[in-house]
N, C-alpha and C. Protein backbone atom coordinates (compact mmCIF):
# COMPACT_ATOMS: atom_id res chain seq x y z
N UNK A 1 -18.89 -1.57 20.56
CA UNK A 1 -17.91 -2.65 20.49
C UNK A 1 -17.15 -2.63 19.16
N UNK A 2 -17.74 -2.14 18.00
CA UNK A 2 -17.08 -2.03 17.12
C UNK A 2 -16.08 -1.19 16.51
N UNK A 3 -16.28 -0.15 17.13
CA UNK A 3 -15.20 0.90 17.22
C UNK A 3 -14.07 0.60 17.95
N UNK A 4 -14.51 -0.07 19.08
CA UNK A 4 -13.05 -0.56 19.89
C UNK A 4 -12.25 -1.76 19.44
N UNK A 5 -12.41 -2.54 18.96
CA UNK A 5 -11.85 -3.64 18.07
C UNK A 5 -11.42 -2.55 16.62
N UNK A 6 -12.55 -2.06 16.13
CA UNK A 6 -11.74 -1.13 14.84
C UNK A 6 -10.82 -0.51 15.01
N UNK A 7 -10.73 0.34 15.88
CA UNK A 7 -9.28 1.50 16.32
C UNK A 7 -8.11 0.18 17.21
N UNK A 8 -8.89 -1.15 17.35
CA UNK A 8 -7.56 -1.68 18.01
C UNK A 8 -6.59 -2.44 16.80
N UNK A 9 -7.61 -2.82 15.91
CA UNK A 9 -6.82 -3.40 14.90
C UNK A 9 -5.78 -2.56 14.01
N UNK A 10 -6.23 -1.21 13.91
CA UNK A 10 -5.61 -0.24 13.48
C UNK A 10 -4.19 -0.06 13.97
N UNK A 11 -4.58 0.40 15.58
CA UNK A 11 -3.43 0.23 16.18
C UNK A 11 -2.62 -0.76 16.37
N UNK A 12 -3.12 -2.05 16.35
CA UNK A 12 -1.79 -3.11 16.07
C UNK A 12 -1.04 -3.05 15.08
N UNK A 13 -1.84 -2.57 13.63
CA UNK A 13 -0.55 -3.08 12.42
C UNK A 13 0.00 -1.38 12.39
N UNK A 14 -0.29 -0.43 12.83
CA UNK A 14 0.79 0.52 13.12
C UNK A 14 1.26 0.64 14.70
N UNK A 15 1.04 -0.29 15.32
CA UNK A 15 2.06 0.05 16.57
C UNK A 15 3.54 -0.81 16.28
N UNK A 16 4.83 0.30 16.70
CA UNK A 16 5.76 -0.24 16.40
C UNK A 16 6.65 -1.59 17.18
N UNK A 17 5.36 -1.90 18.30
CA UNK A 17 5.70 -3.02 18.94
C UNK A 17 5.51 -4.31 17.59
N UNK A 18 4.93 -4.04 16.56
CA UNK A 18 4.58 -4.82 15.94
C UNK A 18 4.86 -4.36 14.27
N UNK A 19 6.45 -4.30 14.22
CA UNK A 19 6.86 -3.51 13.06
C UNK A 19 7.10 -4.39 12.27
N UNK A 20 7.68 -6.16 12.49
CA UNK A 20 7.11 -7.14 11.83
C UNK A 20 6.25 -6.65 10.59
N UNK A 21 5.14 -7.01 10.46
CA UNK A 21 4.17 -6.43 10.08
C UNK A 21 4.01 -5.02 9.36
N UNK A 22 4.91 -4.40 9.67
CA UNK A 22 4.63 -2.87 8.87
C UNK A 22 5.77 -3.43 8.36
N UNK A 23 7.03 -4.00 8.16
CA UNK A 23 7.78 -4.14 7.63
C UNK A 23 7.48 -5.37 6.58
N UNK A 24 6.85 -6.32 7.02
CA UNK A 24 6.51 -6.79 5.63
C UNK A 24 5.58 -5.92 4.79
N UNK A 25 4.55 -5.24 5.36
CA UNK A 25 3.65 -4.30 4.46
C UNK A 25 4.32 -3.46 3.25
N UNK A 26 5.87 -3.12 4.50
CA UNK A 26 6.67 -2.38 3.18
C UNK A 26 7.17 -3.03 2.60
N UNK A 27 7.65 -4.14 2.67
CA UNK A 27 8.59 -5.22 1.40
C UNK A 27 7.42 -5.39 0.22
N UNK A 28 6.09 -5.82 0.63
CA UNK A 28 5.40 -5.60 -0.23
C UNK A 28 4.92 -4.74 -1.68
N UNK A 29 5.19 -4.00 -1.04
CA UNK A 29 4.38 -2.22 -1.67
C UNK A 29 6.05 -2.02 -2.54
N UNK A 30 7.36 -2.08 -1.98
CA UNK A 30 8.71 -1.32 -2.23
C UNK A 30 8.69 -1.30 -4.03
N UNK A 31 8.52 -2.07 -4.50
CA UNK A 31 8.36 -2.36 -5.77
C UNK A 31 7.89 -1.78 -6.96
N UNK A 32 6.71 -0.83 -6.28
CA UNK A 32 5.36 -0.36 -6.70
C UNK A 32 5.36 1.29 -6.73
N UNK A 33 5.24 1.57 -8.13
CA UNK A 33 5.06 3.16 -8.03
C UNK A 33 3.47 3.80 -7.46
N UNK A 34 2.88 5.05 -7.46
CA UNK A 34 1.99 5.25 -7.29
C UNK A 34 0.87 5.33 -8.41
N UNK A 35 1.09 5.01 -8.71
CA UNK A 35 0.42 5.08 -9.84
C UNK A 35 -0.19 3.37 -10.45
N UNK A 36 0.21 2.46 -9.33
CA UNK A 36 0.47 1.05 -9.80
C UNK A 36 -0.85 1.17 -8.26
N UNK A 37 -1.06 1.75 -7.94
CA UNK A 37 -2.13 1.60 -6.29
C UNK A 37 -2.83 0.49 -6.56
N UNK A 38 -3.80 0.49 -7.19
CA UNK A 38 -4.88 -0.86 -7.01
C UNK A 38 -3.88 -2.24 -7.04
N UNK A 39 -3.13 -2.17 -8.02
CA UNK A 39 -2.38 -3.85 -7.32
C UNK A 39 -1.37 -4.41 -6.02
N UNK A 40 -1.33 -2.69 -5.88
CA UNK A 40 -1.08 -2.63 -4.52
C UNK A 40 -2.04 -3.28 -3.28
N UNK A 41 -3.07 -2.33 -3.39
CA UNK A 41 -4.43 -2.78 -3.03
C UNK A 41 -4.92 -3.72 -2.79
N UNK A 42 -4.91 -4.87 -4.40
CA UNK A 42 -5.38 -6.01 -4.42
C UNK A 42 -4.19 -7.15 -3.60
N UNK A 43 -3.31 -6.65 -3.70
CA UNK A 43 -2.20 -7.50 -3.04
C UNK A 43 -2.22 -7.47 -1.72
N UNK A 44 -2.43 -5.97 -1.33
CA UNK A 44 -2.54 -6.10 0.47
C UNK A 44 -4.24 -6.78 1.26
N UNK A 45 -5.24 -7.36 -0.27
CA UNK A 45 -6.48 -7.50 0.23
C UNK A 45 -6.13 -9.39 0.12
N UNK A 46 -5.54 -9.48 -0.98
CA UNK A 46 -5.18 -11.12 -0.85
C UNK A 46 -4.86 -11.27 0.65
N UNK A 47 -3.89 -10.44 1.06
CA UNK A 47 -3.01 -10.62 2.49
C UNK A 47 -4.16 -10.79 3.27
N UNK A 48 -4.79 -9.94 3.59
CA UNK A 48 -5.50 -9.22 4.58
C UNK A 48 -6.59 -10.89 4.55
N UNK A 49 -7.30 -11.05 3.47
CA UNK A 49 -8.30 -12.58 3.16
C UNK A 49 -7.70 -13.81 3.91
N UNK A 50 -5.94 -13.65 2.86
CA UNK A 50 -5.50 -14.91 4.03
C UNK A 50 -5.16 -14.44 5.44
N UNK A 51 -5.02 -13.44 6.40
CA UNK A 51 -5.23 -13.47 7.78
C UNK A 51 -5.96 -13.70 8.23
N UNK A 52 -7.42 -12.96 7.80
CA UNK A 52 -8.98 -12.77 8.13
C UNK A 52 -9.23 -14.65 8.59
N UNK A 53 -8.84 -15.03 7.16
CA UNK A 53 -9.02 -16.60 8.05
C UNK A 53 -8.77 -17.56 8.77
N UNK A 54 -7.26 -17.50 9.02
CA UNK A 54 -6.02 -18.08 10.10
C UNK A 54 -6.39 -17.01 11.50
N UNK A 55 -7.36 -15.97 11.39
CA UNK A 55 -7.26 -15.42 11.99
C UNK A 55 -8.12 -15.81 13.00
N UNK A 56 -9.74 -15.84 12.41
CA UNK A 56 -10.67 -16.43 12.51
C UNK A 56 -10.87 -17.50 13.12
N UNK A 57 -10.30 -18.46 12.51
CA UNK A 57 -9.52 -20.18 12.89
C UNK A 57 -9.07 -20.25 13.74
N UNK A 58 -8.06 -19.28 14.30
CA UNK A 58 -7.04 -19.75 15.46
C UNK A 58 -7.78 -19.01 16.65
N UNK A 59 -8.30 -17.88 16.80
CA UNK A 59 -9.29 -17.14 17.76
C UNK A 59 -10.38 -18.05 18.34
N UNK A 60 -11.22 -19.00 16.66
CA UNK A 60 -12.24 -19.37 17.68
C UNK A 60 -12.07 -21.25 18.18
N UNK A 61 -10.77 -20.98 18.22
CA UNK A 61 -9.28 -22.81 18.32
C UNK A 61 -9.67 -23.75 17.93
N UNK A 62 -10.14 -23.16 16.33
CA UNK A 62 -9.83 -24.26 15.48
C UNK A 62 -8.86 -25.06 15.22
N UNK A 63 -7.70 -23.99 14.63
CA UNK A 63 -6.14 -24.45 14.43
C UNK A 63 -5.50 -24.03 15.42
N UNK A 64 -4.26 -24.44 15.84
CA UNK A 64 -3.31 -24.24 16.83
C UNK A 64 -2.07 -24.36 16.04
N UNK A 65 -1.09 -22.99 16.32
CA UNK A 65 0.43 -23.65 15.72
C UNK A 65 1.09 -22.55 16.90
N UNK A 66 2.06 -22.94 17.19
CA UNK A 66 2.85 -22.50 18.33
C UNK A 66 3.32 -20.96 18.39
N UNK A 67 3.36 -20.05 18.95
CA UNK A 67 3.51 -19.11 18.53
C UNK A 67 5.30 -18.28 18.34
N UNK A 68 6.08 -19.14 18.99
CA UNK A 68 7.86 -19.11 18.62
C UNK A 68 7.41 -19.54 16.88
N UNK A 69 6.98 -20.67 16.42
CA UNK A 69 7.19 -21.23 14.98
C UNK A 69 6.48 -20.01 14.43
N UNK A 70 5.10 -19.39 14.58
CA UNK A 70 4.51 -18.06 13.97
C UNK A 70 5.76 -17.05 13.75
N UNK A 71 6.31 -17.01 15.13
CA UNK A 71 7.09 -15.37 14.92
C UNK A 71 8.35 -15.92 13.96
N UNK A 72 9.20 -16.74 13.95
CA UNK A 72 9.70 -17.45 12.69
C UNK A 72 9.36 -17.26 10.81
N UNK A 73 8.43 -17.62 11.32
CA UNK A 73 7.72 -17.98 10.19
C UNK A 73 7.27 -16.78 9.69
N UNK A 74 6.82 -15.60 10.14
CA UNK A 74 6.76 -13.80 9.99
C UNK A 74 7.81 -13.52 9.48
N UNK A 75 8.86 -13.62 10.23
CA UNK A 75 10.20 -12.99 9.71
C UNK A 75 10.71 -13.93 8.03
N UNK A 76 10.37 -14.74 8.43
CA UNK A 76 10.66 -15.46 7.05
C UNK A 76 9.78 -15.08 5.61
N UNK A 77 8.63 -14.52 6.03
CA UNK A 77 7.66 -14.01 4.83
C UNK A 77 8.24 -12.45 4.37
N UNK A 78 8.42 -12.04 5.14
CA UNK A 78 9.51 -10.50 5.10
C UNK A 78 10.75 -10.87 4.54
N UNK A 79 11.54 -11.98 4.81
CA UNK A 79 12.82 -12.27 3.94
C UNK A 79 12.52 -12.55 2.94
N UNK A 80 11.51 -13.60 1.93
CA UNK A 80 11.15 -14.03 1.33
C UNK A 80 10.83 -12.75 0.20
N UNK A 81 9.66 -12.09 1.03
CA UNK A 81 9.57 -10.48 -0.18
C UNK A 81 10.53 -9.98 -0.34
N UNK A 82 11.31 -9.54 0.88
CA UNK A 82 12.26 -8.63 0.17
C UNK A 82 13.47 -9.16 -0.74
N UNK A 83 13.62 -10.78 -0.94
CA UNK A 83 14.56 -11.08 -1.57
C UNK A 83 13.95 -11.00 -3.07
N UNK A 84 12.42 -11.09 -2.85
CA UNK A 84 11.89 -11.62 -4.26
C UNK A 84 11.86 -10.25 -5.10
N UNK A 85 11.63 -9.24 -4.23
CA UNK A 85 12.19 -7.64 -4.81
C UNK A 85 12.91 -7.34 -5.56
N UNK A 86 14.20 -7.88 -5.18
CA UNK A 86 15.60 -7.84 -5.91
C UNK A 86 15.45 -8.49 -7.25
N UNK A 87 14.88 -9.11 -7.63
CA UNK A 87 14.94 -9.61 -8.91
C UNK A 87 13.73 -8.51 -9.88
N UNK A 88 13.32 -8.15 -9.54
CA UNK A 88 12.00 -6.99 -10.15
C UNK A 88 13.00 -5.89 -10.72
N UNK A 89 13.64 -6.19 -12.41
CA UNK A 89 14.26 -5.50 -13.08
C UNK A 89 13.62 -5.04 -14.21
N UNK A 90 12.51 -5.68 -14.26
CA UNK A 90 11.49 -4.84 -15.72
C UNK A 90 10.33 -4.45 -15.53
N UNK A 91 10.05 -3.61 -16.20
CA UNK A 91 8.84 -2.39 -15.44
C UNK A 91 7.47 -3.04 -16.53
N UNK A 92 7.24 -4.16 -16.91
CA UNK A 92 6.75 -4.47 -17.89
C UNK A 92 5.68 -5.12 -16.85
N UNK A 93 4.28 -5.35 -17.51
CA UNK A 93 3.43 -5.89 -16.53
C UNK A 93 2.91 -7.42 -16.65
N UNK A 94 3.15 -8.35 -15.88
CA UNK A 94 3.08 -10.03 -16.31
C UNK A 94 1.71 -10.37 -15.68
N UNK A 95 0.68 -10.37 -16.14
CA UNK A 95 -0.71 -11.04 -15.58
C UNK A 95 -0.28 -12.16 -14.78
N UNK A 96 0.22 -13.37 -15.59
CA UNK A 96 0.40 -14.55 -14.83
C UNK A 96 1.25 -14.55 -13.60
N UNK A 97 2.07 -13.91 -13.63
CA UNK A 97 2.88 -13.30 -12.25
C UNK A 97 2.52 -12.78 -11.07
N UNK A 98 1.52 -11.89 -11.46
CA UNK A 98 0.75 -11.15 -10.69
C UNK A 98 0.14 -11.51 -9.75
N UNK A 99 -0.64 -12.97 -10.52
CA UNK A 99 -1.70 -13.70 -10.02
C UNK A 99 -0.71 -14.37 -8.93
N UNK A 100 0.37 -14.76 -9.57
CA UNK A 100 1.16 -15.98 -8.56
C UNK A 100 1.18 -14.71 -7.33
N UNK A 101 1.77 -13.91 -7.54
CA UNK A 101 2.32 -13.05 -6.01
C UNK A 101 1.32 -12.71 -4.96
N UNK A 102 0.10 -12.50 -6.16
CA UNK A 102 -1.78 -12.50 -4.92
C UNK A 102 -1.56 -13.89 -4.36
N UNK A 103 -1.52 -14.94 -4.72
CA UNK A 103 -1.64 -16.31 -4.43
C UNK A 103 -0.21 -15.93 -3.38
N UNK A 104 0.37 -16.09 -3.04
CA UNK A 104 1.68 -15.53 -2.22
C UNK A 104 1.37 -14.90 -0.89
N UNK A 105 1.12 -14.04 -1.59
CA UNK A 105 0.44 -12.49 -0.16
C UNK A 105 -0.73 -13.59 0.60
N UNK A 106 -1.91 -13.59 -0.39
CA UNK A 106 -2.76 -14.41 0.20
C UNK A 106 -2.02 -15.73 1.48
N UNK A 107 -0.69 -16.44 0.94
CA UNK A 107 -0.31 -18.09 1.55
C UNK A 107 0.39 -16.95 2.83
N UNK A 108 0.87 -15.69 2.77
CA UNK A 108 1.97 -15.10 3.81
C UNK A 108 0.55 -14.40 4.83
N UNK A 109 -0.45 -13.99 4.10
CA UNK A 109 -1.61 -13.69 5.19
C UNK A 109 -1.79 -14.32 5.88
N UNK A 110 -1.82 -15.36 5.56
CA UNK A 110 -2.31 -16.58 6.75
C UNK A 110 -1.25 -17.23 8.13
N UNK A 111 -0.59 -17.06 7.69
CA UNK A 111 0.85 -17.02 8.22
C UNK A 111 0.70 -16.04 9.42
N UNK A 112 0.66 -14.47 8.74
CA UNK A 112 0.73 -13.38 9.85
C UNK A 112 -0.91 -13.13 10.49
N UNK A 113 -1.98 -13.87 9.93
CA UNK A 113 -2.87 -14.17 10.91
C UNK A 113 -2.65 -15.14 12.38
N UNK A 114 -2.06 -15.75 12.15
CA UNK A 114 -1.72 -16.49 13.22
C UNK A 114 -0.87 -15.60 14.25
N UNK A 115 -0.32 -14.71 13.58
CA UNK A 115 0.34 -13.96 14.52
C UNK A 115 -0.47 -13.20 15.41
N UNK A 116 -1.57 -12.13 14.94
CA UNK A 116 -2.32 -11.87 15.63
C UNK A 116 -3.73 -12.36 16.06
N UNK A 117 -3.55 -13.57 16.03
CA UNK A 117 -4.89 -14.22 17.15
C UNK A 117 -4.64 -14.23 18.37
N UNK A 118 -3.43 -14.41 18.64
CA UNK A 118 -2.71 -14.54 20.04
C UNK A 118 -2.91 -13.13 20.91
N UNK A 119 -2.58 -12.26 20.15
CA UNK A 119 -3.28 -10.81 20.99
C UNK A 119 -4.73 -10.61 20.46
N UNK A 120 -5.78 -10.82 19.22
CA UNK A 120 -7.00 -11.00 20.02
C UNK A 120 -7.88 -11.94 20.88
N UNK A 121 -6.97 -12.93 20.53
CA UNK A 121 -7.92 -13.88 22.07
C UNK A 121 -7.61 -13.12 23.46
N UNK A 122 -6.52 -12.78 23.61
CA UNK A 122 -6.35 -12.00 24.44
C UNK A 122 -7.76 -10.98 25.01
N UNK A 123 -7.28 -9.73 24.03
CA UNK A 123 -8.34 -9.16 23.98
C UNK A 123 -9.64 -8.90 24.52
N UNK A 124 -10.13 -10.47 23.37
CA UNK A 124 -11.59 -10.69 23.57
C UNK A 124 -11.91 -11.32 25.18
N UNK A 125 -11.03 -12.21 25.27
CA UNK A 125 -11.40 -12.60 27.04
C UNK A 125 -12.49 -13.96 26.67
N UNK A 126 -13.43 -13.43 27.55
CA UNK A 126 -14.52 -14.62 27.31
C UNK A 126 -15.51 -14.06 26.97
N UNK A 127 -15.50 -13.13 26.14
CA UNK A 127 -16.58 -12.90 24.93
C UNK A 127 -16.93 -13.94 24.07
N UNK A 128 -18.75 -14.42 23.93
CA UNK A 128 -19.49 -15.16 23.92
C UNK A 128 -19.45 -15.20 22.24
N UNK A 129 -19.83 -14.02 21.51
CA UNK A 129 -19.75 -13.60 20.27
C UNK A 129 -18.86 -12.44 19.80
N UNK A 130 -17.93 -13.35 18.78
CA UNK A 130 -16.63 -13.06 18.94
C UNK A 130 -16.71 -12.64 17.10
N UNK A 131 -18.17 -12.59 16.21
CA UNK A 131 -17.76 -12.24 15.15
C UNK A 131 -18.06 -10.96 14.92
N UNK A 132 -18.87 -10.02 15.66
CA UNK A 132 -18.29 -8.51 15.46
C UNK A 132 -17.45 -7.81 15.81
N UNK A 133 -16.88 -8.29 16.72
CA UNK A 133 -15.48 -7.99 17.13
C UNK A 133 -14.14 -8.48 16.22
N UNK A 134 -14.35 -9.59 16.05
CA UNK A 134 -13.70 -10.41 14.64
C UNK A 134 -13.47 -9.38 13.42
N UNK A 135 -14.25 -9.14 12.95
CA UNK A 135 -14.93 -8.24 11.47
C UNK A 135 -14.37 -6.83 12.12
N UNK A 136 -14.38 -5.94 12.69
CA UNK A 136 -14.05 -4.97 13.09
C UNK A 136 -12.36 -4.87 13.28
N UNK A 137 -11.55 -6.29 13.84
CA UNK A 137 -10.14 -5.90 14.11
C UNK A 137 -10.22 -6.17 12.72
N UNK A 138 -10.39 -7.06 12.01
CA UNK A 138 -9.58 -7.02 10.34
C UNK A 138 -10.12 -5.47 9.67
N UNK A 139 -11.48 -5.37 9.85
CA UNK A 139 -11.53 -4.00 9.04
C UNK A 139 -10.30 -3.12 9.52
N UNK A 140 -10.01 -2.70 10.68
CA UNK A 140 -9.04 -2.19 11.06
C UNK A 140 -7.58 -2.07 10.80
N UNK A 141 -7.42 -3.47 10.73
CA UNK A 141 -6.02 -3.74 10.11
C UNK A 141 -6.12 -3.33 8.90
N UNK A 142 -7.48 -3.98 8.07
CA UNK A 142 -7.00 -3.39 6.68
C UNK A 142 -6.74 -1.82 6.41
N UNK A 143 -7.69 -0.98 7.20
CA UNK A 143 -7.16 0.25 7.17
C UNK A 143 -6.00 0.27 7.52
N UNK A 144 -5.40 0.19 8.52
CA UNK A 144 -3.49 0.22 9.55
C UNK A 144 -2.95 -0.17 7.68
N UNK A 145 -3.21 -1.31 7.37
CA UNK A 145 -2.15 -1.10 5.82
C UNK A 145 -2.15 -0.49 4.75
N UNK A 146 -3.55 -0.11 4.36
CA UNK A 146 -3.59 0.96 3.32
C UNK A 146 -3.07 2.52 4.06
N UNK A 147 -2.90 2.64 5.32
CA UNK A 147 -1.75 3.64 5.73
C UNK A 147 -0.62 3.38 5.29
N UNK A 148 -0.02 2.51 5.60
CA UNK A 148 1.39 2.21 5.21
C UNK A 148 1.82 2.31 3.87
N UNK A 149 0.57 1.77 3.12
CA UNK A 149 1.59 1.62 1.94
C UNK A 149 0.83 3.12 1.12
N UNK A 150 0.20 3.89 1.17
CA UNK A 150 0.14 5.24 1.14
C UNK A 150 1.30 5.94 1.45
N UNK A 151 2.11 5.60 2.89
CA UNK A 151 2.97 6.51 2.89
C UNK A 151 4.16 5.61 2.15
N UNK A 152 4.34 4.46 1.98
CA UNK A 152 5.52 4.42 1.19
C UNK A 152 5.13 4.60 -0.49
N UNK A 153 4.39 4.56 -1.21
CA UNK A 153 3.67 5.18 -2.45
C UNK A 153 4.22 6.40 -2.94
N UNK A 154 3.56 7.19 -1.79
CA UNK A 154 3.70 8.62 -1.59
C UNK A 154 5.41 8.89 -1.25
N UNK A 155 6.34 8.56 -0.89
CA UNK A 155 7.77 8.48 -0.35
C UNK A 155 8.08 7.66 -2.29
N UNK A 156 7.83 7.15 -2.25
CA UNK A 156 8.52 6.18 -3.74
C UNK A 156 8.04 7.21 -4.87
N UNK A 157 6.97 7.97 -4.57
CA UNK A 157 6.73 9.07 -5.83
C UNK A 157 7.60 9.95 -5.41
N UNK A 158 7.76 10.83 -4.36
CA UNK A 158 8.51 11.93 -4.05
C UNK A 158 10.26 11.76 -4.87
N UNK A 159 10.65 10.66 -4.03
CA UNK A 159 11.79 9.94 -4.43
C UNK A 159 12.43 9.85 -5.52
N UNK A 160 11.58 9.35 -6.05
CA UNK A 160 11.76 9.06 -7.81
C UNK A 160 11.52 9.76 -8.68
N UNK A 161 10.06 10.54 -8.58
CA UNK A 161 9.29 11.15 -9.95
C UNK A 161 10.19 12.91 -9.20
N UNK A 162 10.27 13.01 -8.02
CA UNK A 162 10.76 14.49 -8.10
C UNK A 162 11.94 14.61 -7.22
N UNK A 163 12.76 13.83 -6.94
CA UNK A 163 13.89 14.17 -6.44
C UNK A 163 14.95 13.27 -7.56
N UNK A 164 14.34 12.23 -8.00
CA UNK A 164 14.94 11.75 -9.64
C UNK A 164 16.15 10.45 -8.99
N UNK A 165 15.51 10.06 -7.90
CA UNK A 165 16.09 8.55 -7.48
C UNK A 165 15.94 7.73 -8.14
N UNK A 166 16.91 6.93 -8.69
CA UNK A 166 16.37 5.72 -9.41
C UNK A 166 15.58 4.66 -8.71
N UNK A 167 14.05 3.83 -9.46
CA UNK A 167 13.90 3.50 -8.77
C UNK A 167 13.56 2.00 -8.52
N UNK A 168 15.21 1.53 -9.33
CA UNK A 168 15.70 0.35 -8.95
C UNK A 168 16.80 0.68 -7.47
N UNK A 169 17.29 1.75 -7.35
CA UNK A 169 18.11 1.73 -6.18
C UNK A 169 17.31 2.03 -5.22
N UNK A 170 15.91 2.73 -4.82
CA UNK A 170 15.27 2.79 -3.96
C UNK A 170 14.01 1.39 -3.44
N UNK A 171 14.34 0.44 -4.56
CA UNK A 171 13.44 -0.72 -4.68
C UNK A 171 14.99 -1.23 -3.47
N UNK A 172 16.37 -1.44 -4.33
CA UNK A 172 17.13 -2.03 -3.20
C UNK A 172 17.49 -1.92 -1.64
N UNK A 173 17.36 -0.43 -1.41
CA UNK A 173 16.91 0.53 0.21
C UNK A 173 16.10 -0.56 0.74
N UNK A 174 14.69 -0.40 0.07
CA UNK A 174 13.87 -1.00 0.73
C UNK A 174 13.76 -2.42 1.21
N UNK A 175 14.27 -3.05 0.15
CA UNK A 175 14.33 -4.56 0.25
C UNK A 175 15.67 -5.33 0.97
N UNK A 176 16.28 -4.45 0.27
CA UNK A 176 17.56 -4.73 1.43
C UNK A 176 17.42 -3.95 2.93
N UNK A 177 16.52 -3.48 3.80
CA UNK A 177 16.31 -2.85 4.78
C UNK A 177 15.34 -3.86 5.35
N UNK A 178 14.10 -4.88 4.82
CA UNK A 178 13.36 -5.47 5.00
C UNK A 178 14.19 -6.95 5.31
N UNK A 179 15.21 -7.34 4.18
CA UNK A 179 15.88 -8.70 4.57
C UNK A 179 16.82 -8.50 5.57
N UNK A 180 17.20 -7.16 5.86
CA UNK A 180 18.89 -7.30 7.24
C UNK A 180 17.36 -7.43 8.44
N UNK A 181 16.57 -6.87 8.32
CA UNK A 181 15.22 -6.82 9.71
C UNK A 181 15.18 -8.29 9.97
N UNK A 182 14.37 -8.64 8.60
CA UNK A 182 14.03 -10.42 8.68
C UNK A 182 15.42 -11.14 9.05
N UNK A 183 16.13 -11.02 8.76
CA UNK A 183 17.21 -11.74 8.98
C UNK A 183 17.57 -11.63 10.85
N UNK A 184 17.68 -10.42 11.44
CA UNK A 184 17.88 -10.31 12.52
C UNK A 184 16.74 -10.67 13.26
N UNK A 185 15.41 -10.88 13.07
CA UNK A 185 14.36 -10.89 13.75
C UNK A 185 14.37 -13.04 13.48
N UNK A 186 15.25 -13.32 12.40
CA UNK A 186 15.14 -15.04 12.76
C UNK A 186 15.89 -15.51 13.20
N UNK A 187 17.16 -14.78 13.58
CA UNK A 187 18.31 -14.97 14.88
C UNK A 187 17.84 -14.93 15.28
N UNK A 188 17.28 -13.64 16.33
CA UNK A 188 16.35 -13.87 17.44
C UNK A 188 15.42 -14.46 17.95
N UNK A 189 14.69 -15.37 17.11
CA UNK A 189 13.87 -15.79 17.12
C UNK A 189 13.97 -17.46 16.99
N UNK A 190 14.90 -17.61 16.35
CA UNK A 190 14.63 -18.84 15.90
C UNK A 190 15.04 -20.03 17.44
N UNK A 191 16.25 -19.70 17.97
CA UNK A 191 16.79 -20.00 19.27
C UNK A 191 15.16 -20.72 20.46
N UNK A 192 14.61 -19.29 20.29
CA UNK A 192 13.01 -20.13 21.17
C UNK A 192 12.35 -20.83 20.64
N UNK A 193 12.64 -21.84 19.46
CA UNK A 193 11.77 -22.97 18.46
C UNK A 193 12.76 -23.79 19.34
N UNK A 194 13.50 -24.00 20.06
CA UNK A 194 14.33 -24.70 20.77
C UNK A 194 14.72 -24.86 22.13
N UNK A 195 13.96 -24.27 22.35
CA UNK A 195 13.91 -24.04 24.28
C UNK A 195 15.51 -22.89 24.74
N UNK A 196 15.75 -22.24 23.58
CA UNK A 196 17.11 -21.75 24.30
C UNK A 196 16.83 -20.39 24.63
């Protein structure tokens, strides 16, 4: 059972039915050379903590929030990074900052936990004990994002350190590629918070 919840969680945050999600992973990371990995890391584990528990919560219906206001509210955590990108003009390192943006990732985890409870309740069905299965899709996911932001790491080193991109203009690619997404994904979206 644990393998199948592990390889499913995997496959949700890289299936591109669910690019949401890989696309905030990348607004996240865009910022970040390779060499910066662990706060990478620690940033995608804040995330991952606040899903694990909205995740948790809403699977075993504790909390309830609608799932039109979730997919909203996704696209809006993706606009939100990638706008906050754009201002990341000094390569200098701010502790107190840092902390705020874990505290961030962590408030936007919870957010995109809600997104996927809805496909593991699914899932699970009427499975009785629902916390190794639980523990297995997040392990999963957390692997699905330390993919992602490996390959954008790995793409932001290539980029920069050997093809000699600047990499304030490849910070703007990214972030400006993440807000036209978010932006089009809360047109679309926003209309069904309204019955239209």
């Amino acid at each position: 059972m644990f393998d199948f919840f592990f390889k499913l969680g995997i496959h949700h945050i890289l299936n591109f039915e669910a690019f949401d999600h890989i696309m905030f992973v990348i607004a996240l990371t865009a910022i970040y050379s390779i060499q910066e990995w662990k706060k990478v890391l620690i940033l995608a584990t804040a995330f991952t903590l606040g899903h694990s528990t909205t995740l948790a919560l809403a699977t075993l219906n504790i909390i309830y929030v609608p799932s039109d206001l979730i997919e909203v509210l996704i696209a809006l955590t993706i606009l939100i990074t990638g706008v906050a990108n754009l201002f990341k003009t000094k390569d200098e390192f701010n502790p107190r900052l840092h902390w705020i943006k874990y505290a961030i990732a962590m408030f936007f985890g919870l957010i995109h936990g809600l997104g996927f409870s809805n496909y593991l309740k699914f899932m699970l069905g009427m499975k009785k004990n629902i916390v190794l299965p639980l523990f297995a899709f997040n392990i999963g996911l957390e692997v699905g994002q330390i993919v992602v932001i490996s390959i954008v790491l790995l793409t932001n080193y290539i980029l920069i350190n050997k093809l000699k991109v600047k990499q304030r203009e490849w910070n703007l690619v990214l972030s400006g590629a993440a807000i036209g997404m978010a932006l089009l994904l809360i047109v679309e979206r926003v209309p069904a918070l309204f019955g239209a």
